[in-house]
C-alpha atoms as a PDB file:
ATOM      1  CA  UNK A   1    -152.190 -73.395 128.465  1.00  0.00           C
ATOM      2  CA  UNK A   2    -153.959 -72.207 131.620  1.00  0.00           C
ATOM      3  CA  UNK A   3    -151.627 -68.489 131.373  1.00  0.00           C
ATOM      4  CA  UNK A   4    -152.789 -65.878 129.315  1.00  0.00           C
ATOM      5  CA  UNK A   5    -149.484 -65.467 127.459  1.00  0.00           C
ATOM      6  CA  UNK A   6    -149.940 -61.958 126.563  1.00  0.00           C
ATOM      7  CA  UNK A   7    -150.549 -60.777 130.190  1.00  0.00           C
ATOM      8  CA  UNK A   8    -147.358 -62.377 131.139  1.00  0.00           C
ATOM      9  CA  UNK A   9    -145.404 -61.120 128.060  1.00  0.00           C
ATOM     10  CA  UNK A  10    -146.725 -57.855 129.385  1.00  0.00           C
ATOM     11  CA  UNK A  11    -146.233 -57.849 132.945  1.00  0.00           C
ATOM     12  CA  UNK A  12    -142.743 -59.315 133.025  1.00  0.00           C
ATOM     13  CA  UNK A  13    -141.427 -57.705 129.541  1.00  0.00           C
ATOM     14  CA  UNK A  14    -140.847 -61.095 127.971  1.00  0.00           C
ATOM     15  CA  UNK A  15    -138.006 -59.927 125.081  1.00  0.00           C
ATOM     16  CA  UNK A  16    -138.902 -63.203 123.596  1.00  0.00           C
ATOM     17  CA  UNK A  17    -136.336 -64.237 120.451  1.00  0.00           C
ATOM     18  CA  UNK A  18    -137.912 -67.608 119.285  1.00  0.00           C
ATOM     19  CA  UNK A  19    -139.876 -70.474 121.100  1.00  0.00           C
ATOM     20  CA  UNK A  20    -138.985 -73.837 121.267  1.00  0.00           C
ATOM     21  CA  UNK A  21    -142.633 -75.824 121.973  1.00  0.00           C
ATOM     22  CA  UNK A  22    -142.380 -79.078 123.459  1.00  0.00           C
ATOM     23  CA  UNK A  23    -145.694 -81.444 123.555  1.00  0.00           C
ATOM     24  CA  UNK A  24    -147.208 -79.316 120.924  1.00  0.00           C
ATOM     25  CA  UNK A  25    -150.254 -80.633 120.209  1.00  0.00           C
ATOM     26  CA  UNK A  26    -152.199 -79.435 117.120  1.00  0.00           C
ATOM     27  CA  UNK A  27    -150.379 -76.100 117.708  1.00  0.00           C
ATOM     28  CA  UNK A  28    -153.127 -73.694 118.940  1.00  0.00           C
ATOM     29  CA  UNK A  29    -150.460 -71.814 120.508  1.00  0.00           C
ATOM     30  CA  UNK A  30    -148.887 -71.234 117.012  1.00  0.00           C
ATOM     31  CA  UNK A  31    -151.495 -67.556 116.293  1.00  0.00           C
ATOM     32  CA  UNK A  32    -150.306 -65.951 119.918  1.00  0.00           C
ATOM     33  CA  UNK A  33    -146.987 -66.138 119.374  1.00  0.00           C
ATOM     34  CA  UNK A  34    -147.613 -64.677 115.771  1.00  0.00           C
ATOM     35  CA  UNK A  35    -149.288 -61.913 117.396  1.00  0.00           C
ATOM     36  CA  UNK A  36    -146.490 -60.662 119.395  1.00  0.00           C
ATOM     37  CA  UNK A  37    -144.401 -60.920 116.595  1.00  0.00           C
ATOM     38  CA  UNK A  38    -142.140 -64.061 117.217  1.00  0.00           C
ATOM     39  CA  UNK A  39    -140.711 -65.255 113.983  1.00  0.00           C
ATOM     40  CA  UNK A  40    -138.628 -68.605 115.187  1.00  0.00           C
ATOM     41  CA  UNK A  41    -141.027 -71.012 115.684  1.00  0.00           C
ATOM     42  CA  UNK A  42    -140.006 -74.807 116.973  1.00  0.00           C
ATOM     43  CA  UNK A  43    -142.566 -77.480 117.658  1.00  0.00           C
ATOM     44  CA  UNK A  44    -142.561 -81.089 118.672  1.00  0.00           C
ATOM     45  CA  UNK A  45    -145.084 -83.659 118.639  1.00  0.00           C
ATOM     46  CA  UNK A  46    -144.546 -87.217 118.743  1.00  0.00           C
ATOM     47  CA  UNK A  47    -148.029 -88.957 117.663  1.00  0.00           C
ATOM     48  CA  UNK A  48    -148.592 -89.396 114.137  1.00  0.00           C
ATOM     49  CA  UNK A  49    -152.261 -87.976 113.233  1.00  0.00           C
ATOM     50  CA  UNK A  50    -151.700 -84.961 116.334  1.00  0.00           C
ATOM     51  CA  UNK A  51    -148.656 -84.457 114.325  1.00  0.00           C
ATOM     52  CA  UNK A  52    -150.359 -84.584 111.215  1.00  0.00           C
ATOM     53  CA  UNK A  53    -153.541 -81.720 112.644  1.00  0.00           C
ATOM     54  CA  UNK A  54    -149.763 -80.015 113.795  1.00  0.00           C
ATOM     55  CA  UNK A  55    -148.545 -79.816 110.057  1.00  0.00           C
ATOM     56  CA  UNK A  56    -152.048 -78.914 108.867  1.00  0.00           C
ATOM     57  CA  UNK A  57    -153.437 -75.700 110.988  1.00  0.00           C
ATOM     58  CA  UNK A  58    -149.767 -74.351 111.043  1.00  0.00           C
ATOM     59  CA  UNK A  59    -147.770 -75.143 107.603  1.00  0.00           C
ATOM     60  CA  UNK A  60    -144.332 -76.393 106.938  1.00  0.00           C
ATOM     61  CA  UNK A  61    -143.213 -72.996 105.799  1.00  0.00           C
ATOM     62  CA  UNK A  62    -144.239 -71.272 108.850  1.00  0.00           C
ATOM     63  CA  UNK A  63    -142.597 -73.184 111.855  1.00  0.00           C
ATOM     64  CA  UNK A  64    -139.831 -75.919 112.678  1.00  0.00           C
ATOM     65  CA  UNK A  65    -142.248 -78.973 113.149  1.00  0.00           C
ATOM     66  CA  UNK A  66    -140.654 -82.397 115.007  1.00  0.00           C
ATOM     67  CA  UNK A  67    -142.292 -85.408 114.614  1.00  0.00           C
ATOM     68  CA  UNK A  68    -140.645 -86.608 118.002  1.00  0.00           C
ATOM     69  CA  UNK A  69    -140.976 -86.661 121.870  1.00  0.00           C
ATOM     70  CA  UNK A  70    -137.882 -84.968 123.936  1.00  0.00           C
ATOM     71  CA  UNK A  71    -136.618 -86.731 127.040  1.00  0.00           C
ATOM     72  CA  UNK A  72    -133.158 -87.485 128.180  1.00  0.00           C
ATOM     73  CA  UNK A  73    -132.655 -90.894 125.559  1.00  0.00           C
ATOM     74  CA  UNK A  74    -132.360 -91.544 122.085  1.00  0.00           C
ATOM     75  CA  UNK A  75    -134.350 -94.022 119.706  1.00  0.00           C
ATOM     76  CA  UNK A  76    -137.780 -95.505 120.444  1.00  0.00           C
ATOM     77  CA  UNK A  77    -140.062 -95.221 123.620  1.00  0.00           C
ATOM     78  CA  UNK A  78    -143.943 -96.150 124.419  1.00  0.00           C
ATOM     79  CA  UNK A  79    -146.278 -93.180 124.556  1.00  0.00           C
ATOM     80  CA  UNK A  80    -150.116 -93.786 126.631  1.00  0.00           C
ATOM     81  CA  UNK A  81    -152.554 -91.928 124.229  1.00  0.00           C
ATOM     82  CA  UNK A  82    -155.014 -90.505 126.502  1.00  0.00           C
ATOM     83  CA  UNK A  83    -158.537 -89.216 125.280  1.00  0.00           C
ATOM     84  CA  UNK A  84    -162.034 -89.027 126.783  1.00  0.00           C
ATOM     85  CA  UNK A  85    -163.140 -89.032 122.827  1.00  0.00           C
ATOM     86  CA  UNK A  86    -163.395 -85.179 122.164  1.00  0.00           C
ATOM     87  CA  UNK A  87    -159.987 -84.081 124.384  1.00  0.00           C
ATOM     88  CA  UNK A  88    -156.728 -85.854 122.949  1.00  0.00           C
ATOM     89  CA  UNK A  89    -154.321 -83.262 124.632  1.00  0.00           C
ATOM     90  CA  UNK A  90    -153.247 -85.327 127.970  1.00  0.00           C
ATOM     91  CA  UNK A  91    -151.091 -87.846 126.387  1.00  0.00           C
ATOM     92  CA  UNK A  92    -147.825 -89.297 128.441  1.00  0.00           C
ATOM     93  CA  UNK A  93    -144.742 -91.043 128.684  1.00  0.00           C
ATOM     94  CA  UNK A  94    -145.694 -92.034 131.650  1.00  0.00           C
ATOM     95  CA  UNK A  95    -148.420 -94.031 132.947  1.00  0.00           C
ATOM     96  CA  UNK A  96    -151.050 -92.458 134.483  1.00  0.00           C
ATOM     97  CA  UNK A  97    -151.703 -92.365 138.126  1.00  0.00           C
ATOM     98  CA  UNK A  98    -154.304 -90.397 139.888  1.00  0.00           C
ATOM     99  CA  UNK A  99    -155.341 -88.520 136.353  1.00  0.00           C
ATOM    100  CA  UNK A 100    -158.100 -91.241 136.059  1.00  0.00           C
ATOM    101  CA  UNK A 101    -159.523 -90.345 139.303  1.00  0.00           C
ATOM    102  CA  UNK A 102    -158.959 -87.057 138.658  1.00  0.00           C
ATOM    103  CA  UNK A 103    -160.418 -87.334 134.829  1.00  0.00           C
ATOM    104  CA  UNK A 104    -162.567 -90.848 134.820  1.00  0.00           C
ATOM    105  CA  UNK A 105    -164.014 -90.269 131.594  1.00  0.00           C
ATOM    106  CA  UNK A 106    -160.274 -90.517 130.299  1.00  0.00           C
ATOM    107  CA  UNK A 107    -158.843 -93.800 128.356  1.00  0.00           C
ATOM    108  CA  UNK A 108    -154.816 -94.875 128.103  1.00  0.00           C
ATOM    109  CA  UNK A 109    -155.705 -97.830 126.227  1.00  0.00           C
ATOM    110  CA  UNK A 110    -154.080 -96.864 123.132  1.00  0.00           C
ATOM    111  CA  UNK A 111    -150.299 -96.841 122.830  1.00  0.00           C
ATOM    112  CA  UNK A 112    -147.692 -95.399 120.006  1.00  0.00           C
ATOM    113  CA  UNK A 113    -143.997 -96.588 119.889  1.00  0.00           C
ATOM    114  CA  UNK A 114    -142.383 -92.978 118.817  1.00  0.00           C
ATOM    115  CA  UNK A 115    -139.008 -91.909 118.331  1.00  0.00           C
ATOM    116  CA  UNK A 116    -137.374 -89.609 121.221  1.00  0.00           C
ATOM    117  CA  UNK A 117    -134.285 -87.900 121.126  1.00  0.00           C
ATOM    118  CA  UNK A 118    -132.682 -85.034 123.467  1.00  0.00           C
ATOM    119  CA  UNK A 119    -132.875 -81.387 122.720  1.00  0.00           C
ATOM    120  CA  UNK A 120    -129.460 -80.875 122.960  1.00  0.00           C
ATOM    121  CA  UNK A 121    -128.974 -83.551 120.188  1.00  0.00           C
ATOM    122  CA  UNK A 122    -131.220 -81.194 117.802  1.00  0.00           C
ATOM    123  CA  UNK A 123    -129.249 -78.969 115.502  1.00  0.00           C
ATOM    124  CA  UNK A 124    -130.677 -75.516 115.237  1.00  0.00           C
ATOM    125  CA  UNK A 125    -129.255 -71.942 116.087  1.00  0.00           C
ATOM    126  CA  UNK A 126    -129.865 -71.680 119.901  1.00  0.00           C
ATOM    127  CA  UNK A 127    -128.969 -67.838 119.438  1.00  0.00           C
ATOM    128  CA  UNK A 128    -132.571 -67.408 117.976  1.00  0.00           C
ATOM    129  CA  UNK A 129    -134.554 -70.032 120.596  1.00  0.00           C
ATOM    130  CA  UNK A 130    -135.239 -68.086 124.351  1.00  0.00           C
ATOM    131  CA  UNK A 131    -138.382 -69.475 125.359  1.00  0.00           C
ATOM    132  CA  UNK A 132    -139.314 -73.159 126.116  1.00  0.00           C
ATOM    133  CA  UNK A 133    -143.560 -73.257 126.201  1.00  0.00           C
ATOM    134  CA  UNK A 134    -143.669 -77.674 127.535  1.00  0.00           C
ATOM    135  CA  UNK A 135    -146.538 -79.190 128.083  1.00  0.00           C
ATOM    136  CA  UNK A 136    -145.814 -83.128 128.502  1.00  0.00           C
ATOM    137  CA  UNK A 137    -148.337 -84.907 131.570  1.00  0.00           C
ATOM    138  CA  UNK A 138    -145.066 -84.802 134.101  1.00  0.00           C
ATOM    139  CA  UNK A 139    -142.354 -85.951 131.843  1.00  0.00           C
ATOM    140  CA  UNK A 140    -140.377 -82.231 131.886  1.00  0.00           C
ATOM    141  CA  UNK A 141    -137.795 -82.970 134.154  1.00  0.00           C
ATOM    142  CA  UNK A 142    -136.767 -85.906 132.107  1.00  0.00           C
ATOM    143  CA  UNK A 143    -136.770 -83.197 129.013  1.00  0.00           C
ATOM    144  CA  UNK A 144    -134.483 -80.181 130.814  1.00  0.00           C
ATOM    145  CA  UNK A 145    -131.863 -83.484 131.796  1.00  0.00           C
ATOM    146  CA  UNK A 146    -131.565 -83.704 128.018  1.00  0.00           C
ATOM    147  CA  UNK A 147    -131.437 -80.734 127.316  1.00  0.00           C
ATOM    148  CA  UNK A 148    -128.514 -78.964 129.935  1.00  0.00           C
ATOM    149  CA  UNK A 149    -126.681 -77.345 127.378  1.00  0.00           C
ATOM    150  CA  UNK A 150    -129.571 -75.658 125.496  1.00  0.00           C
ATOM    151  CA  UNK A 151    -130.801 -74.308 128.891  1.00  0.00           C
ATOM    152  CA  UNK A 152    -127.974 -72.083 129.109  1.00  0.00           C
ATOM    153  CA  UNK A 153    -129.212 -70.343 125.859  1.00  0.00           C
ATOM    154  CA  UNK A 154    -133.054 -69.982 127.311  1.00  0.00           C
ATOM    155  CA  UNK A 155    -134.264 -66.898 129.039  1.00  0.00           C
ATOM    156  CA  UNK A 156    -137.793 -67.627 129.767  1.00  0.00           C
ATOM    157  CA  UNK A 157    -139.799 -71.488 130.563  1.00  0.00           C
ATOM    158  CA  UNK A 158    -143.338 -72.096 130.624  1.00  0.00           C
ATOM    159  CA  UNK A 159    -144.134 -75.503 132.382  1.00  0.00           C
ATOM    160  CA  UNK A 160    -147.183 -77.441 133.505  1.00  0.00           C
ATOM    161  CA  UNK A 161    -145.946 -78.338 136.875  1.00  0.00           C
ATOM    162  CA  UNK A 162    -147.709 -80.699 139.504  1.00  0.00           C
ATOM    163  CA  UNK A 163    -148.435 -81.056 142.938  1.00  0.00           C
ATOM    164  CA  UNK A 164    -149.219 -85.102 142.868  1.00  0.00           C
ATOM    165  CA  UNK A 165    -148.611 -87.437 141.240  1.00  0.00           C
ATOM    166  CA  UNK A 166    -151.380 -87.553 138.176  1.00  0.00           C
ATOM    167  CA  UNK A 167    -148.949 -89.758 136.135  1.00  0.00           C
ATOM    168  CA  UNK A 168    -146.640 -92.434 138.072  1.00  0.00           C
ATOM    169  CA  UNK A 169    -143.221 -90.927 138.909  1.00  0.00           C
ATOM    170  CA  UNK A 170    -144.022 -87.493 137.373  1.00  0.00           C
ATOM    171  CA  UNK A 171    -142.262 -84.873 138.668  1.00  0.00           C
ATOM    172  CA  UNK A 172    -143.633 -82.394 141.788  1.00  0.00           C
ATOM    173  CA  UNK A 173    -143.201 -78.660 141.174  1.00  0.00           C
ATOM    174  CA  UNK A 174    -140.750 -78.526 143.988  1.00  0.00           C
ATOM    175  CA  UNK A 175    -138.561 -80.873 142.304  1.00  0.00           C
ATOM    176  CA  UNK A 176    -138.591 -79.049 139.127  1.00  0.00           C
ATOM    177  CA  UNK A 177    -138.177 -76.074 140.894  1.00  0.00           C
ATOM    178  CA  UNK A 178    -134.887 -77.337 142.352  1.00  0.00           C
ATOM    179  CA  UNK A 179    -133.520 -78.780 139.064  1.00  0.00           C
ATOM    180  CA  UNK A 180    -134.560 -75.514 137.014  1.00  0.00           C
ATOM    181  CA  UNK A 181    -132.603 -73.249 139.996  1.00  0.00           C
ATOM    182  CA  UNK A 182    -129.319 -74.892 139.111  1.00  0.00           C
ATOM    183  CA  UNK A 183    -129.390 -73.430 136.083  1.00  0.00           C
ATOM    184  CA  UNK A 184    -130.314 -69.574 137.098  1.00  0.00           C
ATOM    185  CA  UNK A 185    -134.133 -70.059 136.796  1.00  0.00           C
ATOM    186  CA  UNK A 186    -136.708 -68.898 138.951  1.00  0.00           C
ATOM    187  CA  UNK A 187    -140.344 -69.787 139.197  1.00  0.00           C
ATOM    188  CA  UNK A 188    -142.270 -66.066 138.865  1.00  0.00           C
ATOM    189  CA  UNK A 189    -145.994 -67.096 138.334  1.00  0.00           C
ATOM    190  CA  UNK A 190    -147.893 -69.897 139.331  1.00  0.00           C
ATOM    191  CA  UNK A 191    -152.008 -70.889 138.069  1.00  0.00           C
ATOM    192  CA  UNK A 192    -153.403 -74.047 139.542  1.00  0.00           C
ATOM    193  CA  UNK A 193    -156.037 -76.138 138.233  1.00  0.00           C
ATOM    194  CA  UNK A 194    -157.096 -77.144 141.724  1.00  0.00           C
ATOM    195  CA  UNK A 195    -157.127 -81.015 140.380  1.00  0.00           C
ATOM    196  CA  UNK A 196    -152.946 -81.227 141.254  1.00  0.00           C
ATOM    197  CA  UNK A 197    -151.541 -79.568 138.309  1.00  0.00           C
ATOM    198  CA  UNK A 198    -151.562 -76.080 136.795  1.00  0.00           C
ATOM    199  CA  UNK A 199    -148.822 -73.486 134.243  1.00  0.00           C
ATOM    200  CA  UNK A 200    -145.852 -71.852 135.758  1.00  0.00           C
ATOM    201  CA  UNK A 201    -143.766 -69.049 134.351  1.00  0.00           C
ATOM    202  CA  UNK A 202    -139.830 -69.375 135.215  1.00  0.00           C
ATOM    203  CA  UNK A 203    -137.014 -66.808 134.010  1.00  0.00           C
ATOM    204  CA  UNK A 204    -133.448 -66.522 134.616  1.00  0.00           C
ATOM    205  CA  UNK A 205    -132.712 -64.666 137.799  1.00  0.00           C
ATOM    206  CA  UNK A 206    -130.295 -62.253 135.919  1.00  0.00           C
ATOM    207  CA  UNK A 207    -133.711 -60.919 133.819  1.00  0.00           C
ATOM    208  CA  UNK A 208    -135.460 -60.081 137.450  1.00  0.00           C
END
């Protein structure tokens, strides 16, 4: 993540219950969110050996861990494994678009068939889950549409958002802004990478 989590825990006095990480990654997020003393841990990651580095630098006994991508389907979808050979982090549902001018030393060459289900189809106690950290190359709005009912349980979201289209059909901050808004949340923070996409901090407008 571009944020520094604990400033924004700080500034905005982020109560946070549990966090529910979507496009995990090997997890590296997993030792902040110890440190400010979050106990309910969720994280999902749909490639098999990230998944595997996942299961390995956090443990099985320490965090919920999903071998699965979110979207708003069930069953079995294509994933482009992007890597430029030492940074594996900006895999996609989606194709990509202007990434590869963006990032030519990138490859999509490689593709996984996962499985992909909707949050709201996941059983877990939504009482303990606040915060949404997703990270998934333009694919989020496709995530919140499966997950409507969970939403109304989350206090606190913290998206990569875009301003172009680095993946085809991703979706533009403004867009996500829009969808997010029907459901109470507002976007608070904003950190661009200055190559079309950056992290964004949104929280329910009853928590302002």
């Amino acid at each position: 993540m571009l944020m520094d989590f604990s400033y924004l825990v700080k500034k905005y006095n982020l109560e946070i219950e549990g966090v529910i990480h979507i496009g995990a990654h090997d997890g590296g997020e997993y030792f902040e969110y110890q440190k400010h003393g979050i106990k309910n841990m969720m994280f999902f990651e749909p490639i098999p050996h990230i998944f595997d580095r996942l299961k390995n630098n956090i443990g099985e006994d320490n965090a919920v861990l999903f071998e699965m991508a979110l979207g708003n389907k069930t069953g079995r979808a294509i994933i482009y494994f992007g890597t430029d050979g030492i940074n594996d982090s900006c895999s996609s549902m989606l194709e990509p678009d202007t990434f590869l001018r963006q990032y030519p030393n990138f490859n999509f060459s490689q593709m996984f068939e996962v499985s992909i289900d909707k949050l709201d189809n996941i059983e877990f106690n939504r009482d303990e889950y606040n915060f949404i950290n997703i990270d998934v190359q333009g694919y989020e709005l496709e995530v919140f549409k499966g997950a409507v009912n969970s939403l109304n349980d989350v206090d606190y979201i913290m998206s990569e958002v875009n301003s172009e289209h680095l993946y085809r059909d991703c979706v533009l901050v403004d867009e996500l802004d829009s969808f997010l808004s029907d459901f109470g949340f507002m976007r608070v923070e904003t950190l661009w990478k200055n190559k079309g996409w950056g992290d964004a901090l949104y929280i329910k407008n009853n928590l302002l």
